[in-house]
C-alpha atoms as a PDB file:
ATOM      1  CA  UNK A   1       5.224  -9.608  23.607  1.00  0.00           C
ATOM      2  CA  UNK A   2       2.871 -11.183  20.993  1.00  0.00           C
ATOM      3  CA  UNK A   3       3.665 -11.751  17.222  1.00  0.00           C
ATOM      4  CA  UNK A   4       2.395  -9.341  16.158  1.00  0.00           C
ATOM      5  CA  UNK A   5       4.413  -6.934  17.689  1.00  0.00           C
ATOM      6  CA  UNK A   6       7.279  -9.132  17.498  1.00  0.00           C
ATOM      7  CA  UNK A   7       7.025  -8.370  13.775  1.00  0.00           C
ATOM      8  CA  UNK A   8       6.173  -4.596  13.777  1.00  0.00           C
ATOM      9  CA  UNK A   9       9.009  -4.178  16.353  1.00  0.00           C
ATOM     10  CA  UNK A  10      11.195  -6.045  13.639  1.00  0.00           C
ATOM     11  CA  UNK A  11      13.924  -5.084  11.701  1.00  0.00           C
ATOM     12  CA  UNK A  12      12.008  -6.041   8.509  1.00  0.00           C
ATOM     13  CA  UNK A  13       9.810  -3.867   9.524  1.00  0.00           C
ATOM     14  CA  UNK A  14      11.340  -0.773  10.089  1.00  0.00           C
ATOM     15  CA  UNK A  15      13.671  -1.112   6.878  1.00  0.00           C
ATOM     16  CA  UNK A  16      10.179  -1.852   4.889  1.00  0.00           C
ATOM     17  CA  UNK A  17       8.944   1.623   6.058  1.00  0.00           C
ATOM     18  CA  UNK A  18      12.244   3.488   5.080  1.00  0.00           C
ATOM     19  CA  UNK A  19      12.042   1.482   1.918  1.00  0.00           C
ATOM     20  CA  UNK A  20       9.015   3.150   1.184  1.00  0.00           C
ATOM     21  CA  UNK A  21      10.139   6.618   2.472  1.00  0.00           C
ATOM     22  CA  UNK A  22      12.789   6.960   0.220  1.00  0.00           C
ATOM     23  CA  UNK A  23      10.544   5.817  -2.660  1.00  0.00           C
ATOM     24  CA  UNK A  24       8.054   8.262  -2.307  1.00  0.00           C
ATOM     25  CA  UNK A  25      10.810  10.922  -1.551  1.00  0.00           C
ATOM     26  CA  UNK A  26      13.017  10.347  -4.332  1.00  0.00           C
ATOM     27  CA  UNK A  27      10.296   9.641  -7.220  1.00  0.00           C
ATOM     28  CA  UNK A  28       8.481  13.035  -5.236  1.00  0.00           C
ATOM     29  CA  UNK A  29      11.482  15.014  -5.962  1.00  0.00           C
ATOM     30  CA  UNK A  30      12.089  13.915  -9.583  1.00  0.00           C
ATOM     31  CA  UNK A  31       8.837  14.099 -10.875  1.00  0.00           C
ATOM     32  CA  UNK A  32       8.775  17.958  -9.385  1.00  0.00           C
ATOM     33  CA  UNK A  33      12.248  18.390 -10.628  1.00  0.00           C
ATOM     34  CA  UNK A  34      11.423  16.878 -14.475  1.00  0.00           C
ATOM     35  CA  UNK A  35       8.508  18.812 -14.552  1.00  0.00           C
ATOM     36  CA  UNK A  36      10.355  21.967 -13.488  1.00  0.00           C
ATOM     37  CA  UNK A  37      13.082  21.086 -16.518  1.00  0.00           C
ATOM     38  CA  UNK A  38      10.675  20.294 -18.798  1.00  0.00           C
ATOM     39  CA  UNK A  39       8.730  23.900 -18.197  1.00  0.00           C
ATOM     40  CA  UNK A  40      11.748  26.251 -18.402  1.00  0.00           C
ATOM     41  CA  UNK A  41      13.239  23.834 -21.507  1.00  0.00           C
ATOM     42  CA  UNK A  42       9.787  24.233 -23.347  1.00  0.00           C
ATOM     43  CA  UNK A  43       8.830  28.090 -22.705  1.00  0.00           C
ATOM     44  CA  UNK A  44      12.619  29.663 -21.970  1.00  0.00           C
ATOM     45  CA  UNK A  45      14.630  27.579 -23.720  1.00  0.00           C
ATOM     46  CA  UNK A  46      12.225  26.519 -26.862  1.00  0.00           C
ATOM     47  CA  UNK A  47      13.256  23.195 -26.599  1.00  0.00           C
ATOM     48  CA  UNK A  48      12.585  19.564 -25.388  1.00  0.00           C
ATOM     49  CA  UNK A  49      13.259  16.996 -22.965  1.00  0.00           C
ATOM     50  CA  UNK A  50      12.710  13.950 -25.582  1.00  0.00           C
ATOM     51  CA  UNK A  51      11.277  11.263 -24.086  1.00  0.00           C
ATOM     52  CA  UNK A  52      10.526  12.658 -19.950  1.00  0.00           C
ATOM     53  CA  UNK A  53       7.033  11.377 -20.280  1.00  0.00           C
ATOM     54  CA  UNK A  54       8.053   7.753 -20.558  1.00  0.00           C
ATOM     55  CA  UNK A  55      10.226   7.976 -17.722  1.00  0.00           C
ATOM     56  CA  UNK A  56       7.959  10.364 -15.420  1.00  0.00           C
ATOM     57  CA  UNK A  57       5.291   7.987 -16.334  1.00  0.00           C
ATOM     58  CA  UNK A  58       7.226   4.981 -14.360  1.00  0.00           C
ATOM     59  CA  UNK A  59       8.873   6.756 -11.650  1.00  0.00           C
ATOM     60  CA  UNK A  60       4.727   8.695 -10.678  1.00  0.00           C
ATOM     61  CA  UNK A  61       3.767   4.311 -11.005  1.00  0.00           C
ATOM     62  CA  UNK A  62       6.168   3.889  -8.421  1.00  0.00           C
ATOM     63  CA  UNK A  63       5.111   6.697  -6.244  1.00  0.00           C
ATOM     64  CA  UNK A  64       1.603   6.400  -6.466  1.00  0.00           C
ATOM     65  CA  UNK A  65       1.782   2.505  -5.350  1.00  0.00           C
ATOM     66  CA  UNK A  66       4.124   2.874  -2.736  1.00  0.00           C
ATOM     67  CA  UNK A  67       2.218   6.132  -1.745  1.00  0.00           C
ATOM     68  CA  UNK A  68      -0.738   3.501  -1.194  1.00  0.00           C
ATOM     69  CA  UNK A  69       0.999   0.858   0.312  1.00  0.00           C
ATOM     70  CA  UNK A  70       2.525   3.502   2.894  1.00  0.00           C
ATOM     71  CA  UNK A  71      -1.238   4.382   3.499  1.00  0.00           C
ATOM     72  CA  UNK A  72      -1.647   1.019   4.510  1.00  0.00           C
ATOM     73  CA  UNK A  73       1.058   1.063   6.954  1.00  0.00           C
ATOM     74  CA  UNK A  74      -0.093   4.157   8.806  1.00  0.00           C
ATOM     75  CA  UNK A  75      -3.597   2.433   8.617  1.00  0.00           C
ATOM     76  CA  UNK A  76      -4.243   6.612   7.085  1.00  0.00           C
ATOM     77  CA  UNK A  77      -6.017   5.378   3.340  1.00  0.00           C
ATOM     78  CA  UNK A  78      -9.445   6.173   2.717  1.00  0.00           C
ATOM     79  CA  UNK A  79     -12.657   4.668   4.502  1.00  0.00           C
ATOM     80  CA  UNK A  80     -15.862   5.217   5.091  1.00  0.00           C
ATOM     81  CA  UNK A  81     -15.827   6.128   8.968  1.00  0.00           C
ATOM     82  CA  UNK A  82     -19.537   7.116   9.179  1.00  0.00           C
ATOM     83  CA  UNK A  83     -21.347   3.719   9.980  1.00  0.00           C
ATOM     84  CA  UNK A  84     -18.893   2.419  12.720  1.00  0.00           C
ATOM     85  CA  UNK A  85     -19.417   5.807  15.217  1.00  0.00           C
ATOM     86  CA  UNK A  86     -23.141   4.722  14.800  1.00  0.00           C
ATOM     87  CA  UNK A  87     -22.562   1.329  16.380  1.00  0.00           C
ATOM     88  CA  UNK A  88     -21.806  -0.200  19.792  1.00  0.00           C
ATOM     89  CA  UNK A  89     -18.609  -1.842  20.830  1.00  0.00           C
ATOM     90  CA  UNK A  90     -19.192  -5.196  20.003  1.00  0.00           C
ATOM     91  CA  UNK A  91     -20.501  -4.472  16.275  1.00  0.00           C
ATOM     92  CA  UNK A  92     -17.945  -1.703  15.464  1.00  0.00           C
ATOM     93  CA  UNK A  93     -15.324  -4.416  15.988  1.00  0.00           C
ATOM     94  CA  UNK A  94     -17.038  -7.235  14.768  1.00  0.00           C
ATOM     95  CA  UNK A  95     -17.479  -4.717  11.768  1.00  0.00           C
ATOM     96  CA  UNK A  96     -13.970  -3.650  11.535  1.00  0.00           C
ATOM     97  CA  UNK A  97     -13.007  -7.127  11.371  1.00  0.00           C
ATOM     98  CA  UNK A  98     -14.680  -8.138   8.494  1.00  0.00           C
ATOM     99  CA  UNK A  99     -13.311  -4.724   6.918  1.00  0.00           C
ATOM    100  CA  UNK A 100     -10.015  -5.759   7.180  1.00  0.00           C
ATOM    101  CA  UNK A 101     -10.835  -8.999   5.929  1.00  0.00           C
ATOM    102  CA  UNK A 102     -11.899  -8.188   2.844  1.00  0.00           C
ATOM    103  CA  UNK A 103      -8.794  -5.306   2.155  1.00  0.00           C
ATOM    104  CA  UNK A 104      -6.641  -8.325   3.111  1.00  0.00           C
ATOM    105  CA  UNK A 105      -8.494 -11.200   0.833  1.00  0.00           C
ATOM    106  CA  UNK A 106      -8.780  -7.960  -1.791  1.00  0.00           C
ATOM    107  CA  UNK A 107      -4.883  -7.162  -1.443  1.00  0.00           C
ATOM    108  CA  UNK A 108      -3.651 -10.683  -1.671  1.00  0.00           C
ATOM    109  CA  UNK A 109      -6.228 -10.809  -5.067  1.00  0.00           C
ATOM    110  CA  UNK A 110      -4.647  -7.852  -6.613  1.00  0.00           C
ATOM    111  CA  UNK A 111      -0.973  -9.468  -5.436  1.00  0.00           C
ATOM    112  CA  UNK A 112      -1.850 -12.435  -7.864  1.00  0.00           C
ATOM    113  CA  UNK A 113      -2.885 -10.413 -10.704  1.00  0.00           C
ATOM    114  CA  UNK A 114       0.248  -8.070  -9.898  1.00  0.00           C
ATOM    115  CA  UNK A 115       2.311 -11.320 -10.027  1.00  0.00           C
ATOM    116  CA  UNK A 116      -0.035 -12.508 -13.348  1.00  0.00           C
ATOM    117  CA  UNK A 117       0.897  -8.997 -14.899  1.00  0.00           C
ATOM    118  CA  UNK A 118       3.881  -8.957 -14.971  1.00  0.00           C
ATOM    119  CA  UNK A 119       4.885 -12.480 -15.903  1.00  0.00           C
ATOM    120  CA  UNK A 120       2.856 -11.477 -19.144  1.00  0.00           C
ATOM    121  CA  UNK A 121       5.047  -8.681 -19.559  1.00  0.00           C
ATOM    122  CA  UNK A 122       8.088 -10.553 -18.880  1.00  0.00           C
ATOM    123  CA  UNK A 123       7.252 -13.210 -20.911  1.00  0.00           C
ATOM    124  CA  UNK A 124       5.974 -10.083 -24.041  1.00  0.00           C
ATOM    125  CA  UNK A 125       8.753  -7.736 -23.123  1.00  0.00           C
ATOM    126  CA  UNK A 126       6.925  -4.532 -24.328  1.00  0.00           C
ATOM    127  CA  UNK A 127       8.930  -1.498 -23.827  1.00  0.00           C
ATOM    128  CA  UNK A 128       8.435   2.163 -24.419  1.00  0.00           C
ATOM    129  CA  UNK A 129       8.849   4.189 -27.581  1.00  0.00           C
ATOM    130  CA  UNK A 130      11.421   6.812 -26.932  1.00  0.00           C
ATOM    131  CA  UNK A 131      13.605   4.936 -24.814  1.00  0.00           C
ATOM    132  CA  UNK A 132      12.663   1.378 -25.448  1.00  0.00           C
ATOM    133  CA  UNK A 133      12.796   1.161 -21.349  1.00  0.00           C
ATOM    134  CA  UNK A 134      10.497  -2.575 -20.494  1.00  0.00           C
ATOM    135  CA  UNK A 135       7.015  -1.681 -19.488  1.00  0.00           C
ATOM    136  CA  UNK A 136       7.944  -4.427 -16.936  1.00  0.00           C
ATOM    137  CA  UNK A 137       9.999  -1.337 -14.743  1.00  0.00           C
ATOM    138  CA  UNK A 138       6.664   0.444 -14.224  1.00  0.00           C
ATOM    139  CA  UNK A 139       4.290  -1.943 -13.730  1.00  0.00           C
ATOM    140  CA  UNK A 140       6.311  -3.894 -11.115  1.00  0.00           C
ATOM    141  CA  UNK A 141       5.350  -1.216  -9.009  1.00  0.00           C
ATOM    142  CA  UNK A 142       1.478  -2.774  -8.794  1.00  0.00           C
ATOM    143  CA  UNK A 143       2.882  -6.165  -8.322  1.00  0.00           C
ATOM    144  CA  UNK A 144       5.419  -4.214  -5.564  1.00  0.00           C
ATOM    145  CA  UNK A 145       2.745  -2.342  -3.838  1.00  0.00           C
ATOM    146  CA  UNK A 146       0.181  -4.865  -3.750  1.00  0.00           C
ATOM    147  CA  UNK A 147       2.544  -7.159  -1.865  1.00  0.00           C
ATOM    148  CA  UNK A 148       3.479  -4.556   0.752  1.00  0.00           C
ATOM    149  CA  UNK A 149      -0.213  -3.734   1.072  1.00  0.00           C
ATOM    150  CA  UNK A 150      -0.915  -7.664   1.675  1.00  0.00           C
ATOM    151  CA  UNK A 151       1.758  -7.735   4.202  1.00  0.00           C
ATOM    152  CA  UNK A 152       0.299  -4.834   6.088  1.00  0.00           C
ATOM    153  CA  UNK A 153      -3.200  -6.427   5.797  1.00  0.00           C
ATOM    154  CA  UNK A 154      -2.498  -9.467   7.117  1.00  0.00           C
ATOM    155  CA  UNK A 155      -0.613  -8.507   9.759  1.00  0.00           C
ATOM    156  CA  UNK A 156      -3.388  -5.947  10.750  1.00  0.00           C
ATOM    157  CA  UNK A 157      -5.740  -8.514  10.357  1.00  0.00           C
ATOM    158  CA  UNK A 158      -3.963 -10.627  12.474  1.00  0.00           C
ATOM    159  CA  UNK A 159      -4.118  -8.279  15.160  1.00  0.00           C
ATOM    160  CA  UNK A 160      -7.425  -6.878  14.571  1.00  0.00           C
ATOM    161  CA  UNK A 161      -8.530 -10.639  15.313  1.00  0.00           C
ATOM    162  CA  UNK A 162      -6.527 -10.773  18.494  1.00  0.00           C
ATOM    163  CA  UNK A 163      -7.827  -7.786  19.813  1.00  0.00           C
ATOM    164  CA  UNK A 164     -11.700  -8.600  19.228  1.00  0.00           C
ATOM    165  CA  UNK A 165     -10.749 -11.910  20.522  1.00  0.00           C
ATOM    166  CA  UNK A 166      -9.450 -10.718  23.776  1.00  0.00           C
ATOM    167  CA  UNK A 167     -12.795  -7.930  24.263  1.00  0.00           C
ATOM    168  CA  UNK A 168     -14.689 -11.209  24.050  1.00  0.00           C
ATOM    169  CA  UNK A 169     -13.264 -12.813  26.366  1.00  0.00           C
ATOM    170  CA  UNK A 170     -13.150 -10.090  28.376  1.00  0.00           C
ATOM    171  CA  UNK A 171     -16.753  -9.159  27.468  1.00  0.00           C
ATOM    172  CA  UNK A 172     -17.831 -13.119  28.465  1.00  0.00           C
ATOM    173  CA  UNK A 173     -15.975 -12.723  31.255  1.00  0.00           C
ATOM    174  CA  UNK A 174     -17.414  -9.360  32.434  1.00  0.00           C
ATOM    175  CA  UNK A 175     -21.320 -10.613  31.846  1.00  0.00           C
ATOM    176  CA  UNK A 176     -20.293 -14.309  34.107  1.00  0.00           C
ATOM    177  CA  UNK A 177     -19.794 -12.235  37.136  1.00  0.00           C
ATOM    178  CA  UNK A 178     -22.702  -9.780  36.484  1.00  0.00           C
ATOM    179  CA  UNK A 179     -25.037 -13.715  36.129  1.00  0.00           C
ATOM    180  CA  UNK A 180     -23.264 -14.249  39.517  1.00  0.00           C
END
């Protein structure tokens, strides 16, 4: 057993994907639900929820970056797929290499400015109108999602490099006995 599946066979592991479950059930369900409340209040009861927008705004943040982080895990988020089924071996892995190169130096960039965000809105405290809720609640969910995604990255890099590294080897290998 490697590292890297010494790490996706962790605990950590496991508990980060049911973090992220939950998440995107629970803010799934109350964003359908609020909506639902906020139709029937507005057209059958002829009033108002005051204030669901702040707090539907937060809870979709949440979804929608843990929705993309969980894309990362299940390696299931958008690419372009066209170029690599054009390509031999050798290149398409060479090529998916450098792919997941630059989502992980790209991840780990947005992690910083994630981090950078919201120490300017800790350090500003903005909050909403209505319920005077800090901005800091929603937009932790970049800085949250960005880190997860950088996790996953780098630990699919790692293994991306460890697999292309081994079809070398076993590429070099194959082409010294064919010279023989």
């Amino acid at each position: 057993m490697n590292a890297i599946e010494a790490i996706k066979g962790s605990l950590f592991w496991r508990v980060l994907g049911l973090f992220q479950k939950a998440i995107l059930i629970l803010s799934s369900l109350f964003v359908a639900l609020i909506m639902c409340a906020q139709v029937l209040m507005r057209y059958v009861f002829k009033s108002d929820l005051y204030g669901m927008e702040e707090i539907i705004v937060i809870v979709a943040f949440w979804l929608y970056f843990m929705g993309s982080s969980y894309g990362v895990y299940e390696k299931s988020h958008v690419r372009a797929d066209i170029i690599p089924q054009l390509l031999s071996e050798k290149p398409r892995r060479i090529l998916s290499l450098a792919v997941q190169a630059t989502m992980t130096a790209l991840c780990l960039l947005f992690s910083w400015w994630g981090l950078d965000f919201i120490g300017y809105s800790l350090q500003e405290m903005p909050r909403t109108l209505i319920w005077a809720i800090p901005l800091a609640v929603g937009q932790s969910s970049v800085l949250a999602g960005y880190l997860i995604m950088s996790f996953y990255s780098v630990v699919y890099l790692a293994e991306e490099f460890l697999e292309i590294r081994a079809f070398l080897r076993k590429d070099s290998t194959a082409e010294a006995t064919q010279a023989r």
